[in-house]
N, C-alpha and C. Protein backbone atom coordinates (compact mmCIF):
# COMPACT_ATOMS: atom_id res chain seq x y z
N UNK A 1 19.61 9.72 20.78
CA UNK A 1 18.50 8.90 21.26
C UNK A 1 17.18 9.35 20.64
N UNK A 2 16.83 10.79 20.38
CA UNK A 2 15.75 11.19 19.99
C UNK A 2 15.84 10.51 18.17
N UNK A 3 16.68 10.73 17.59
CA UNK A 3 16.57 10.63 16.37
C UNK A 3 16.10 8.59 15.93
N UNK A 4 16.45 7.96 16.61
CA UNK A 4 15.88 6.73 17.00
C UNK A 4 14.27 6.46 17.25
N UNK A 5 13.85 7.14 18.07
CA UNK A 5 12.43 7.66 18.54
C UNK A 5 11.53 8.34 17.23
N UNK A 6 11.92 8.93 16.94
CA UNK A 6 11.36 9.61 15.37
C UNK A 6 11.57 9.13 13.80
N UNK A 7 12.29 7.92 13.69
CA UNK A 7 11.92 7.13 12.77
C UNK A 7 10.92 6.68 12.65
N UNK A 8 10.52 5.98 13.32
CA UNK A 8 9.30 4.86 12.81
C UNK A 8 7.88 5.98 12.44
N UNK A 9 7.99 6.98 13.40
CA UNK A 9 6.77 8.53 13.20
C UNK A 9 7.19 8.87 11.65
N UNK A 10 8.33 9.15 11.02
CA UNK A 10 9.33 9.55 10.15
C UNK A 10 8.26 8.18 8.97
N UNK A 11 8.32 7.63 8.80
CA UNK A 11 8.01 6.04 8.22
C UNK A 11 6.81 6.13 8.08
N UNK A 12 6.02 5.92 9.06
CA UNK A 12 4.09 6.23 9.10
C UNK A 12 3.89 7.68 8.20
N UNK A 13 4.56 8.63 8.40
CA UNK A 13 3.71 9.89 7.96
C UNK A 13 4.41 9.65 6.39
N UNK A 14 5.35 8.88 6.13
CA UNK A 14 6.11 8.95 4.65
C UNK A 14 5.01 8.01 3.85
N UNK A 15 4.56 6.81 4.60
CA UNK A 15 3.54 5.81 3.84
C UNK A 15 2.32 6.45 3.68
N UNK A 16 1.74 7.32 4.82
CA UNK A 16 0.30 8.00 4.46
C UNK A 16 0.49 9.08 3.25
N UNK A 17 1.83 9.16 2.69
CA UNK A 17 1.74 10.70 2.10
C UNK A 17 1.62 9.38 0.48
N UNK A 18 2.17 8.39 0.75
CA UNK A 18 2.63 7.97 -0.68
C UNK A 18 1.32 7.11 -0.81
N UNK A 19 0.44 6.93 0.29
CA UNK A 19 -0.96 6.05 -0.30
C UNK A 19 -1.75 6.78 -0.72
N UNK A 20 -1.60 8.55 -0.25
CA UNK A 20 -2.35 9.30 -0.37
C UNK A 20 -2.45 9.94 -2.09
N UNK A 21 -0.84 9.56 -2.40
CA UNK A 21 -0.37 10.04 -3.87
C UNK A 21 -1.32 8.84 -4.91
N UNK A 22 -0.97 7.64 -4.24
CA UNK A 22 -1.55 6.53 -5.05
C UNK A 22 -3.03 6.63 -5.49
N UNK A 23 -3.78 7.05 -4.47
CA UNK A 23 -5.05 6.78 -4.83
C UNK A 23 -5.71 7.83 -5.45
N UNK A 24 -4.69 9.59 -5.19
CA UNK A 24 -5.19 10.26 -6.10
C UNK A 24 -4.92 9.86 -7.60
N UNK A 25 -3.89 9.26 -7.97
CA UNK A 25 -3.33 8.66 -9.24
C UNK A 25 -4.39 7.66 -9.59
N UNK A 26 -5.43 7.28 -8.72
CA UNK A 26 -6.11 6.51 -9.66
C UNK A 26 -5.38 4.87 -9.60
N UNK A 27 -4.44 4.62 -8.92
CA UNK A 27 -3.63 3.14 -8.57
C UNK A 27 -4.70 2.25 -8.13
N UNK A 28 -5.46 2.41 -6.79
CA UNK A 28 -6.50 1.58 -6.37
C UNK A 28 -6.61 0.82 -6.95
N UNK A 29 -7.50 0.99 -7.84
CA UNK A 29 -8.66 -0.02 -8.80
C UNK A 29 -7.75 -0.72 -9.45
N UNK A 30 -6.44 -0.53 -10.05
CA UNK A 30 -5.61 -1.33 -10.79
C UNK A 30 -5.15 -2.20 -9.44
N UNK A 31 -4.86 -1.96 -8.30
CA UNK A 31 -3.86 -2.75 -7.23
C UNK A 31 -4.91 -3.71 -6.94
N UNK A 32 -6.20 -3.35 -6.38
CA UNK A 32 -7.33 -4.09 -6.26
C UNK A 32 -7.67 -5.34 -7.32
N UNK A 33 -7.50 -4.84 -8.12
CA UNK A 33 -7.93 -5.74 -9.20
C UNK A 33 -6.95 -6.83 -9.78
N UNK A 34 -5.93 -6.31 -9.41
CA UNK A 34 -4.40 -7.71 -9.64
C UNK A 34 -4.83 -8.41 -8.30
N UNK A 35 -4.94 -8.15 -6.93
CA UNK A 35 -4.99 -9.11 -5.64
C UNK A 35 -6.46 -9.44 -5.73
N UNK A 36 -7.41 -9.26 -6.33
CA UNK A 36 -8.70 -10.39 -6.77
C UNK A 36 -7.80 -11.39 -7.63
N UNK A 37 -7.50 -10.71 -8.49
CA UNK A 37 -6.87 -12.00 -9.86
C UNK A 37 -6.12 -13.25 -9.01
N UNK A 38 -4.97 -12.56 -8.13
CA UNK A 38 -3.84 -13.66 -8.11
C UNK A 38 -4.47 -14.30 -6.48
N UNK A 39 -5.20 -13.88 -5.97
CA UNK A 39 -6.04 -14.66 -4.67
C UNK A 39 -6.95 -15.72 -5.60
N UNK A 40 -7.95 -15.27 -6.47
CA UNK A 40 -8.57 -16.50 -7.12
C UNK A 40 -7.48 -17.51 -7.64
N UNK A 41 -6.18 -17.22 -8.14
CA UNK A 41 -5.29 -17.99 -8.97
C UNK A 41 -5.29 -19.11 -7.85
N UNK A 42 -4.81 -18.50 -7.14
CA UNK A 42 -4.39 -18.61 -5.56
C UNK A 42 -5.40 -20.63 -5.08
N UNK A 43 -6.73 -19.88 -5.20
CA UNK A 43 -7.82 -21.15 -4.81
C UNK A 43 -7.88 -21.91 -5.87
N UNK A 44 -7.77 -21.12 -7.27
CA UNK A 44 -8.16 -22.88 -8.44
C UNK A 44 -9.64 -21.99 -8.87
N UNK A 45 -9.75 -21.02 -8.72
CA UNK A 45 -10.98 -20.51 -9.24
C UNK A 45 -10.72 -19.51 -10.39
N UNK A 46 -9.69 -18.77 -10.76
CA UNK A 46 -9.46 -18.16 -11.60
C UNK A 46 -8.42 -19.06 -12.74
């Protein structure tokens, strides 16, 4: 029963470690900058 309970904790601390990897890598500005692109595609403005 416990090991049920400590997934989703297991999950949260695995995503903060891998956003934490991303943005030291410098990913941001590239991820940022594709979801401006394909949101304008998106309206008819890009």
């Amino acid at each position: 029963m416990k090991k049920k309970k400590s997934v989703p904790y297991i999950l949260i601390v695995l995503a903060i470690i891998l956003i934490a990897v991303g943005i030291n890598r410098g990913d941001l500005k590239g991820v940022l900058n594709k979801s401006v692109h394909i949101c304008m595609e998106c309206i008819g403005i890009g």
